[in-house]
PDB file of N, CA and C in Angstrom:
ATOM      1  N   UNK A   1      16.441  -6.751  23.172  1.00  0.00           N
ATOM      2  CA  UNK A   1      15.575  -6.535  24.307  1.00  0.00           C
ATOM      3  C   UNK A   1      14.572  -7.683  24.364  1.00  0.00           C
ATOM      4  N   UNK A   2      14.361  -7.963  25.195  1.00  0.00           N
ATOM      5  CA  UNK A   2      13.422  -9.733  25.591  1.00  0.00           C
ATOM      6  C   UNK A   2      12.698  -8.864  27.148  1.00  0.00           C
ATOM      7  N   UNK A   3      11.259  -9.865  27.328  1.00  0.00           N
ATOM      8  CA  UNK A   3      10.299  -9.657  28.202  1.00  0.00           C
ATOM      9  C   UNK A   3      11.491  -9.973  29.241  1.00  0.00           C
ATOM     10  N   UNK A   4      11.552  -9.203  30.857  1.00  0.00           N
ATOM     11  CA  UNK A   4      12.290  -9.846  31.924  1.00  0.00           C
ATOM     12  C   UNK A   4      13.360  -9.143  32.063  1.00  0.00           C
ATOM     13  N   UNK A   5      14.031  -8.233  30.723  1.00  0.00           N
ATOM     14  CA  UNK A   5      15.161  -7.600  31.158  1.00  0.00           C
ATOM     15  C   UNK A   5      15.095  -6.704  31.841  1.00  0.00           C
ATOM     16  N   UNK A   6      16.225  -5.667  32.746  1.00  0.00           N
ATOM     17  CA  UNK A   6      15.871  -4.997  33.399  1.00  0.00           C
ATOM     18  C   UNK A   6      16.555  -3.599  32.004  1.00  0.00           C
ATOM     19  N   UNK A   7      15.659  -2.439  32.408  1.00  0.00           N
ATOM     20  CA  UNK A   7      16.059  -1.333  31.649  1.00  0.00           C
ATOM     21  C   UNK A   7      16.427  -0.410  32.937  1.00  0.00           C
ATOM     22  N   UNK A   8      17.362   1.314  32.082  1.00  0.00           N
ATOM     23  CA  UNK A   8      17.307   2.220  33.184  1.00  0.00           C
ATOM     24  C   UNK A   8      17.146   3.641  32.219  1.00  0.00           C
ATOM     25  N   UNK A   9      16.458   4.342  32.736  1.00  0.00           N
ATOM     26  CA  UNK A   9      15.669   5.796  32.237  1.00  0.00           C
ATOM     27  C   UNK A   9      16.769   5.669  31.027  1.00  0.00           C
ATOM     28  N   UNK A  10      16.447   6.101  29.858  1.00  0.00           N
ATOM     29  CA  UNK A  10      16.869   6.683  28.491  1.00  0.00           C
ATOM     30  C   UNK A  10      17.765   5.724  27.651  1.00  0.00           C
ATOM     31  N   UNK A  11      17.854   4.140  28.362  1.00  0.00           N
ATOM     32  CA  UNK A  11      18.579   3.247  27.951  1.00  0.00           C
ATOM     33  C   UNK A  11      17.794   2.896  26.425  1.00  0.00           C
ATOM     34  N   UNK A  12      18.025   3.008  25.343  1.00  0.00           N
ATOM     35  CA  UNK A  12      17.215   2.653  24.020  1.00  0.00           C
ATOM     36  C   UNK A  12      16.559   0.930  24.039  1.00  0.00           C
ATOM     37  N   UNK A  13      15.458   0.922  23.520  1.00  0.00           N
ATOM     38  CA  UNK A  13      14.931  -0.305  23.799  1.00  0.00           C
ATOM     39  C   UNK A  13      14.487  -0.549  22.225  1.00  0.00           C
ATOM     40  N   UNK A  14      14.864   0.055  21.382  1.00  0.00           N
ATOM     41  CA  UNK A  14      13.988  -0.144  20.270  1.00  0.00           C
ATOM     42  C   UNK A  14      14.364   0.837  19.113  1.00  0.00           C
ATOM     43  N   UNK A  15      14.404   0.564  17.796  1.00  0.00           N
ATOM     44  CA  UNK A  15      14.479   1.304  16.581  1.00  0.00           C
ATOM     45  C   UNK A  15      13.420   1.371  15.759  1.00  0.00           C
ATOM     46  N   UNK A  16      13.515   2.552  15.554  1.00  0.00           N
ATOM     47  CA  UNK A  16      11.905   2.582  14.947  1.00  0.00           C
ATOM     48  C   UNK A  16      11.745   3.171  13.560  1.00  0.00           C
ATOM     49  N   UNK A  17      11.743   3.375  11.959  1.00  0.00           N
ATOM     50  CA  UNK A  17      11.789   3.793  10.911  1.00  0.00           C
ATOM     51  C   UNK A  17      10.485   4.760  10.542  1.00  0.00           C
ATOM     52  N   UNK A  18      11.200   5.249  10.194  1.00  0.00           N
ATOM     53  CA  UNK A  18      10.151   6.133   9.782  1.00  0.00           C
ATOM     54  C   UNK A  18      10.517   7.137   8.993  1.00  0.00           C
ATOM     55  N   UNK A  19       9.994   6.900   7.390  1.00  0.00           N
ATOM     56  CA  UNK A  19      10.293   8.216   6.398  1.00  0.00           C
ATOM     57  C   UNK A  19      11.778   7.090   5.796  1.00  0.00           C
ATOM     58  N   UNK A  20      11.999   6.356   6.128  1.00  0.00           N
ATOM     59  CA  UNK A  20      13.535   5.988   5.699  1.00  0.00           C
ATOM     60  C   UNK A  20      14.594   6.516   6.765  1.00  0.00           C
ATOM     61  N   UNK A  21      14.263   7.286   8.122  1.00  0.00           N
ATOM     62  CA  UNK A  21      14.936   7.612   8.919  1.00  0.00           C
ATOM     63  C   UNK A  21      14.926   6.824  10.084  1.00  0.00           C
ATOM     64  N   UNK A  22      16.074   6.653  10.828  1.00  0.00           N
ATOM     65  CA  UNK A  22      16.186   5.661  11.763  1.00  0.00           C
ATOM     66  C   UNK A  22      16.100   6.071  13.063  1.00  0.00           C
ATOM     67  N   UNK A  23      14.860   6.095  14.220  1.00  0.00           N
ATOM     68  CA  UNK A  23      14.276   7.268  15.533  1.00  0.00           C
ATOM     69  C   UNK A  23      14.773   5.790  16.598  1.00  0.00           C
ATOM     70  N   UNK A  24      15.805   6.365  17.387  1.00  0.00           N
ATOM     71  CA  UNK A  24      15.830   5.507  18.794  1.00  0.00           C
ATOM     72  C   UNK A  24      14.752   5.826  20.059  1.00  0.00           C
ATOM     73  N   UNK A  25      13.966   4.648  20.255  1.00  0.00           N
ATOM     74  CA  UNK A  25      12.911   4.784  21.109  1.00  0.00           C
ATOM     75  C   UNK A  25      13.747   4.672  22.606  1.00  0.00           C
ATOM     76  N   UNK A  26      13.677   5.544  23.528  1.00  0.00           N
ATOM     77  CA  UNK A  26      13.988   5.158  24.819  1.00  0.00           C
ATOM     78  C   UNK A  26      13.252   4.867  25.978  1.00  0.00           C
ATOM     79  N   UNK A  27      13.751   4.300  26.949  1.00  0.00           N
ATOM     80  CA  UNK A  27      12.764   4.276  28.112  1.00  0.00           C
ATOM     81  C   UNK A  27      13.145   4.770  29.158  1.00  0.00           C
ATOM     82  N   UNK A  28      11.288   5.437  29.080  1.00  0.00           N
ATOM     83  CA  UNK A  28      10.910   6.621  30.127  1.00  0.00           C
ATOM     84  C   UNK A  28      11.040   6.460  31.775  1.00  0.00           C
ATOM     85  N   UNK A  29      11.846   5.453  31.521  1.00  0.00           N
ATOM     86  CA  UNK A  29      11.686   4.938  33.617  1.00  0.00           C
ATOM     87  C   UNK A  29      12.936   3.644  33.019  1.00  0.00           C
ATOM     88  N   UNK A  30      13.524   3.357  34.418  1.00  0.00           N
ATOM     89  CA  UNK A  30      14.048   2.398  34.932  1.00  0.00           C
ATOM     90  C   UNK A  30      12.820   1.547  35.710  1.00  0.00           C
ATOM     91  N   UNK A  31      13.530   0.392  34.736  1.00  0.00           N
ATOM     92  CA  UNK A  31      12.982  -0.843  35.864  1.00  0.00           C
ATOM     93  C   UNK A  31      12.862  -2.528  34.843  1.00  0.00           C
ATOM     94  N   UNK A  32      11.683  -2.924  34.733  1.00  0.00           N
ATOM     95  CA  UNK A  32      11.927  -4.112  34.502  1.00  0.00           C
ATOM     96  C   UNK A  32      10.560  -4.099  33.136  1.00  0.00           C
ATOM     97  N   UNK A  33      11.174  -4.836  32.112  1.00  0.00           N
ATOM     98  CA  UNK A  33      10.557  -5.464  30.335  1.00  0.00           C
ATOM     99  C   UNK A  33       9.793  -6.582  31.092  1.00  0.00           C
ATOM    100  N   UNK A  34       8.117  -5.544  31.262  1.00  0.00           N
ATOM    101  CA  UNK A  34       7.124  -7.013  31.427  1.00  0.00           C
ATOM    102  C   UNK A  34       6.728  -7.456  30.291  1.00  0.00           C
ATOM    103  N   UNK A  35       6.568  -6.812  29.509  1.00  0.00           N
ATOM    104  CA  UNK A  35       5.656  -7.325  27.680  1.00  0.00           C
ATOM    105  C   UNK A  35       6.142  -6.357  27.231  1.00  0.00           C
ATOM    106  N   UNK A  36       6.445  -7.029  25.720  1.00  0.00           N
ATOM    107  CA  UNK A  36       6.847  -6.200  24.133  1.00  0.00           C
ATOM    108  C   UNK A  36       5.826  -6.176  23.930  1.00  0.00           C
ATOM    109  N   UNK A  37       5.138  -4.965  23.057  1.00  0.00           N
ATOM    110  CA  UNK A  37       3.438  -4.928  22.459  1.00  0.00           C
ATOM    111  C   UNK A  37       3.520  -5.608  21.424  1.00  0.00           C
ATOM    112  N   UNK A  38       4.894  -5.200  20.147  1.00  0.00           N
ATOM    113  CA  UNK A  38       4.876  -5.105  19.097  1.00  0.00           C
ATOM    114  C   UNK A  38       5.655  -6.167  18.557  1.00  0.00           C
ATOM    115  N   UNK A  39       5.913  -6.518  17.194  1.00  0.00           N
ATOM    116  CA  UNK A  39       7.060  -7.386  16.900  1.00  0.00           C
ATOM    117  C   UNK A  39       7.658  -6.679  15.795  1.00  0.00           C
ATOM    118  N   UNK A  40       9.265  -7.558  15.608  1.00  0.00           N
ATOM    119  CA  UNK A  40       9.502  -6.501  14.767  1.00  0.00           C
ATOM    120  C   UNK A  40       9.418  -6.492  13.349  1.00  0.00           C
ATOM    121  N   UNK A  41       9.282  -5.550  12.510  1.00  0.00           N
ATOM    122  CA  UNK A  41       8.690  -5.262  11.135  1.00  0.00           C
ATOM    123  C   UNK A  41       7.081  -4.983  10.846  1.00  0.00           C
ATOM    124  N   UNK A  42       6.981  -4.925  12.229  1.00  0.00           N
ATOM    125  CA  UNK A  42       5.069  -4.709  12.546  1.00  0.00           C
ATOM    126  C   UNK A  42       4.983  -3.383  12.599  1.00  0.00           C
ATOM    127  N   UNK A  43       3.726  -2.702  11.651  1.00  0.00           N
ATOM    128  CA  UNK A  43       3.654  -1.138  11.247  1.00  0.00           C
ATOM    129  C   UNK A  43       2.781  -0.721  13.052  1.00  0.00           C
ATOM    130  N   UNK A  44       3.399   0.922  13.470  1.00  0.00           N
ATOM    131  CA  UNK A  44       3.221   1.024  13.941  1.00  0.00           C
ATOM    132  C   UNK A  44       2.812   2.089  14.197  1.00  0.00           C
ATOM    133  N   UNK A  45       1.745   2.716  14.964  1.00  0.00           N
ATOM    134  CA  UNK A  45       1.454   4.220  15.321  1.00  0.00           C
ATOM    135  C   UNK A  45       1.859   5.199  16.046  1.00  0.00           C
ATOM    136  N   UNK A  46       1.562   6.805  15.717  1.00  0.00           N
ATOM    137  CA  UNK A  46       2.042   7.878  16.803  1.00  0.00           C
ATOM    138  C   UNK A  46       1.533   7.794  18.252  1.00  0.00           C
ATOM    139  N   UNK A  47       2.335   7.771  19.448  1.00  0.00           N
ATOM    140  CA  UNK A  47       1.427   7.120  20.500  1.00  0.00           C
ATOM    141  C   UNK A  47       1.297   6.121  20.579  1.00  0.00           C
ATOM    142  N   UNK A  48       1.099   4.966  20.051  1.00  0.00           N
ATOM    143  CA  UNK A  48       1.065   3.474  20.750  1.00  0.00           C
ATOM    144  C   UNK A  48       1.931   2.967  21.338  1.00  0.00           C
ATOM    145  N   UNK A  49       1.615   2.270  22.352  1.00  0.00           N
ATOM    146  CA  UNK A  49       2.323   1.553  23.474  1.00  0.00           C
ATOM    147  C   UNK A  49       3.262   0.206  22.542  1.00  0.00           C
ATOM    148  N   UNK A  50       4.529   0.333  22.569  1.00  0.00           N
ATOM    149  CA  UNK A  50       5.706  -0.505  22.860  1.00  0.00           C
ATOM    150  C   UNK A  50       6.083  -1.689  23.672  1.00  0.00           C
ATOM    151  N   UNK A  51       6.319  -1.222  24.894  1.00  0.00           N
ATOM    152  CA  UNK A  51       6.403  -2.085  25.866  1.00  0.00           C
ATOM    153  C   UNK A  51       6.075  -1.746  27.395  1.00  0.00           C
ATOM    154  N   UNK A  52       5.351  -2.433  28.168  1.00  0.00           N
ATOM    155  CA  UNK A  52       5.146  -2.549  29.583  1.00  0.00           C
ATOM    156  C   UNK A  52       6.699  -2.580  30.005  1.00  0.00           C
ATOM    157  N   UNK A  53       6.771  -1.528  30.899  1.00  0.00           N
ATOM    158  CA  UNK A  53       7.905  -1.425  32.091  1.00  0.00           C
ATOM    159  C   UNK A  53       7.224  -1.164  33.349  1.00  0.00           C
ATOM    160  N   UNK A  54       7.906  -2.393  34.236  1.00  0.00           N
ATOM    161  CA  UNK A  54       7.325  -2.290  35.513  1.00  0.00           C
ATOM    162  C   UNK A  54       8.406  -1.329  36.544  1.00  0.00           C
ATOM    163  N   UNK A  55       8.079   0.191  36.744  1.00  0.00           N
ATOM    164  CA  UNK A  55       9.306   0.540  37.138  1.00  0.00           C
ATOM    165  C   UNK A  55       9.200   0.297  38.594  1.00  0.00           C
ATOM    166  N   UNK A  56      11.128  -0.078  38.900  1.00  0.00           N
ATOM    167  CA  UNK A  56      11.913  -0.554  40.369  1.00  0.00           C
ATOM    168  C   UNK A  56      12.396   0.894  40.666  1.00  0.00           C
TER     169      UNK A  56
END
């Protein structure tokens, strides 16, 4: 996944660990990857923002 792509509702954008278990993050809307928040191997919180989707 790169800034610019287009996504569509529940398409997975992201893997996320936690506990040693492997959680597929999806996205909540169709439309378009304006900004990644995060990078990857960067610790992350319950609730924090991922990525800007500009939904089409």
């Amino acid at each position: 996944m790169k800034e610019g792509d287009r996504v569509e509702k529940g398409q997975v954008l992201c893997i996320i660990e936690a506990m040693k278990l492997m959680n597929e993050i999806e996205s909540e809307v169709s439309g378009i990857v304006k900004k990644i928040l995060v990078q990857n191997g960067e610790p992350v919180e319950y609730g924090q923002p991922l990525f800007l989707i500009q939904p089409v």
